[in-house]
N, C-alpha and C. Protein backbone atom coordinates (compact mmCIF):
# COMPACT_ATOMS: atom_id res chain seq x y z
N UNK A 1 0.84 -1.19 0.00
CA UNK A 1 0.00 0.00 0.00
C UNK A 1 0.89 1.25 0.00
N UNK A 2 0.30 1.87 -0.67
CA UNK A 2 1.13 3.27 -1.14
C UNK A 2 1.31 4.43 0.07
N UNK A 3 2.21 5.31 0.62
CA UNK A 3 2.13 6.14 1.42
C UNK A 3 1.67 7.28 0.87
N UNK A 4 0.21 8.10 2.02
CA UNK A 4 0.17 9.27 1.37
C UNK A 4 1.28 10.05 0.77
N UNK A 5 1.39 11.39 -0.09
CA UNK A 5 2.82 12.01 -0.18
C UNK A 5 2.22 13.41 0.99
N UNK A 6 3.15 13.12 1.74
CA UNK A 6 3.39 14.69 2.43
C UNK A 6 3.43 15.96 2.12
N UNK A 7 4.00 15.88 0.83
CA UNK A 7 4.11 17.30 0.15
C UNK A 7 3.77 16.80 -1.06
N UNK A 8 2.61 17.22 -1.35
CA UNK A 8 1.42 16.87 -2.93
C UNK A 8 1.87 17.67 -3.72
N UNK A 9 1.78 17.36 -4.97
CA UNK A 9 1.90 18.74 -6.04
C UNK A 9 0.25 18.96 -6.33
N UNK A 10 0.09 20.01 -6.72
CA UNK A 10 -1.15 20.36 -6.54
C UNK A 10 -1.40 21.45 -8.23
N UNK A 11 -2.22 21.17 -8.83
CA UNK A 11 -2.72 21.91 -9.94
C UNK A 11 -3.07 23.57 -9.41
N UNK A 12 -2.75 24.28 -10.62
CA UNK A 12 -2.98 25.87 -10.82
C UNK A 12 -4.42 26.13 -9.82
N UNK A 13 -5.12 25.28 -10.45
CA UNK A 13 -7.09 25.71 -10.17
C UNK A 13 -6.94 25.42 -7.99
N UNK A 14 -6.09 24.22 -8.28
CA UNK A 14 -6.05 23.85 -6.70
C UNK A 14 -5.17 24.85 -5.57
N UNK A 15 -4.04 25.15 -6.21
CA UNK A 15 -3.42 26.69 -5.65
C UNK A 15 -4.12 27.92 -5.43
N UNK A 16 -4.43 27.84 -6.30
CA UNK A 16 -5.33 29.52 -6.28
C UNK A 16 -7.15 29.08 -5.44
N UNK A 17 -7.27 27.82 -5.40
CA UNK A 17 -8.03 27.80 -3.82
C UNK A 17 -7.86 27.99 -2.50
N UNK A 18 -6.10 27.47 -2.14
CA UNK A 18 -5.80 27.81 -1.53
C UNK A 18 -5.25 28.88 -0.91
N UNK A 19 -4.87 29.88 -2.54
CA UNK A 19 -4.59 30.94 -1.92
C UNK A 19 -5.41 32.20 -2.26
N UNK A 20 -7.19 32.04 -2.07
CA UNK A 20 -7.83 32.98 -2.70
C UNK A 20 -7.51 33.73 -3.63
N UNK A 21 -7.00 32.80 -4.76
CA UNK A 21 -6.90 33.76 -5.63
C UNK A 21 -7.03 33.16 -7.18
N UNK A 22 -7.43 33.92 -8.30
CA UNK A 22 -7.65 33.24 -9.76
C UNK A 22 -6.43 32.67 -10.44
N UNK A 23 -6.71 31.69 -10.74
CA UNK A 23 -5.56 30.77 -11.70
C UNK A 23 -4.50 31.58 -12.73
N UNK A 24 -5.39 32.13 -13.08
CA UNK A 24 -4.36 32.92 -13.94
C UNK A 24 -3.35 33.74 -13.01
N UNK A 25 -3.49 34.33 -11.90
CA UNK A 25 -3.08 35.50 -10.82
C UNK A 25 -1.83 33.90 -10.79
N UNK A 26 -2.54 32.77 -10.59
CA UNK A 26 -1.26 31.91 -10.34
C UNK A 26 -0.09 31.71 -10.95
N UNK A 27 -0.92 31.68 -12.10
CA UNK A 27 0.24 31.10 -13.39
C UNK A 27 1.16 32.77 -13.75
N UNK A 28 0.41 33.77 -13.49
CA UNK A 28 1.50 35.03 -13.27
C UNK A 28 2.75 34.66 -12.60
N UNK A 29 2.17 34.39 -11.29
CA UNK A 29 3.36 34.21 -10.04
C UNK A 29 4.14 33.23 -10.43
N UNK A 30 4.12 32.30 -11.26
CA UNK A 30 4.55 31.15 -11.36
C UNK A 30 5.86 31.79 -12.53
N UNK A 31 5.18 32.60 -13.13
CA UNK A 31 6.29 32.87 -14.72
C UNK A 31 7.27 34.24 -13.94
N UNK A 32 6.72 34.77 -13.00
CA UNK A 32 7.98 35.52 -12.41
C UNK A 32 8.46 34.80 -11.39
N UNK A 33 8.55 33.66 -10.81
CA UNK A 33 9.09 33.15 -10.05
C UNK A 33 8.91 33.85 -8.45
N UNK A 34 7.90 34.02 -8.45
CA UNK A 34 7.28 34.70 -6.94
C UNK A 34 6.39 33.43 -6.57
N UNK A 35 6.85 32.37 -7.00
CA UNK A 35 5.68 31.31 -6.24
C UNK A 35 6.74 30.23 -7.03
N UNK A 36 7.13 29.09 -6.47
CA UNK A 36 8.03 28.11 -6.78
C UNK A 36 6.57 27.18 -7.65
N UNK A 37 7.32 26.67 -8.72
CA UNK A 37 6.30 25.61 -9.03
C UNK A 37 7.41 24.71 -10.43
N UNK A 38 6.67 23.66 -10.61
CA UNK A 38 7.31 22.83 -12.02
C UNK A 38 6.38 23.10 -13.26
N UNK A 39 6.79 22.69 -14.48
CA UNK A 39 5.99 22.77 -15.64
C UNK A 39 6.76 21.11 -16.09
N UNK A 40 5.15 20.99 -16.08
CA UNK A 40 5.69 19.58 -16.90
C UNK A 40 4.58 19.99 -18.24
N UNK A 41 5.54 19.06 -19.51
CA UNK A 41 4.65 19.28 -20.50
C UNK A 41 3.47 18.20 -21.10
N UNK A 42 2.64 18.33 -21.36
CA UNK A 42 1.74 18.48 -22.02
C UNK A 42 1.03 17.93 -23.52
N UNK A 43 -0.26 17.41 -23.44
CA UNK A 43 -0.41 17.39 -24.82
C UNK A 43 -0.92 18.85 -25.15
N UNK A 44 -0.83 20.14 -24.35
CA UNK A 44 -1.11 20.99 -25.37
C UNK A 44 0.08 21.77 -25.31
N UNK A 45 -0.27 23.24 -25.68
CA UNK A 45 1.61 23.57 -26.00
C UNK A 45 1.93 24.01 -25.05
N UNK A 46 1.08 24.30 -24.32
CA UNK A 46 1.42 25.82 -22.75
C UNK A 46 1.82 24.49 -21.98
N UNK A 47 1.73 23.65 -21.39
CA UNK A 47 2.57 22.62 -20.47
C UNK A 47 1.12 22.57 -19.43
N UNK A 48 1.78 22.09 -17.97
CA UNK A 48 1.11 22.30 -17.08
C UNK A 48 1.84 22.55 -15.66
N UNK A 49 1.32 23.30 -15.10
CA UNK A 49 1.91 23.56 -13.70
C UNK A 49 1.58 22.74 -12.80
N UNK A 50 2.14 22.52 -11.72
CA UNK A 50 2.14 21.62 -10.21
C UNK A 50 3.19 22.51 -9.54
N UNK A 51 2.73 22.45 -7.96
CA UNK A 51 3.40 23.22 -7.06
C UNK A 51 3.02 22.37 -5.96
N UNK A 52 3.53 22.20 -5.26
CA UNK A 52 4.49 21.77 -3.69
C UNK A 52 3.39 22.58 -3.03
N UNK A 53 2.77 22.24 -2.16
CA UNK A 53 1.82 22.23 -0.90
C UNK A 53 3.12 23.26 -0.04
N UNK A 54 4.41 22.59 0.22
CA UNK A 54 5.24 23.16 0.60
C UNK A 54 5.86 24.86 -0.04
N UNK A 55 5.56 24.55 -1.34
CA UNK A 55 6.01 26.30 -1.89
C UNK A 55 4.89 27.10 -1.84
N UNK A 56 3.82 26.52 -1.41
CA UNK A 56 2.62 27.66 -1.30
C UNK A 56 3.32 28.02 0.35
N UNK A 57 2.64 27.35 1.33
CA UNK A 57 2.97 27.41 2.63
C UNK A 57 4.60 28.48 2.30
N UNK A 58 5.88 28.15 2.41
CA UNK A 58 6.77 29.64 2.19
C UNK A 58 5.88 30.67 1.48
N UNK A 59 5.69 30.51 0.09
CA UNK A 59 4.64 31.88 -0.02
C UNK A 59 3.96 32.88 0.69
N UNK A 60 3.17 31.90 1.41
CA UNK A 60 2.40 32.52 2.28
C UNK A 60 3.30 32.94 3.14
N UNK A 61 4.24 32.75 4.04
CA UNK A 61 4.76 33.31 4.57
C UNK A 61 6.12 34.01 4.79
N UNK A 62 6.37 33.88 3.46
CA UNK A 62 7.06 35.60 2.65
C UNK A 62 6.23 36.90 2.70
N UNK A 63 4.84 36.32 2.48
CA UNK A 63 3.84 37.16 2.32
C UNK A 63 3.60 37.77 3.84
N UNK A 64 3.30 37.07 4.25
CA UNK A 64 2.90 37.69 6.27
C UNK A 64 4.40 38.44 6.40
N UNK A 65 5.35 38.48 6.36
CA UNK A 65 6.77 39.18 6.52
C UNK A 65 6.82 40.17 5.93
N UNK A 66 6.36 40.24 4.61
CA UNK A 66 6.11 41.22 3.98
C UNK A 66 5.60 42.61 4.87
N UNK A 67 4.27 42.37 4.94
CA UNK A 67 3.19 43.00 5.86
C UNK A 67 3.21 43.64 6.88
């Protein structure tokens, strides 16, 4: 039996639930590198993003430091 993973990668639509905010606002952060994430590719041409449960969580709290 498989172990949950601790640190999930998580889709664009699933990030930007977590971090109140629209997918696209994600995939911004993602292309300036203000939010860690991978691109894997794709059958279409743009690829797809996944991000670390873990690079949201720092996010967020770059963000509270910020503040």
């Amino acid at each position: 039996m498989a172990k949950p993973n601790p640190d999930p990668l998580l889709t664009v639509p699933e990030t930007a639930e977590r971090l109140r905010s629209h997918p696209e606002t994600v995939r911004q952060m993602l292309r300036r590198g203000d939010l860690v994430g991978m691109k894997f590719s794709s059958a279409n041409r743009h690829g797809t993003w996944k991000v670390r449960e873990s690079s949201i969580e720092r996010f967020l709290r770059r963000q509270e430091r910020a503040a």
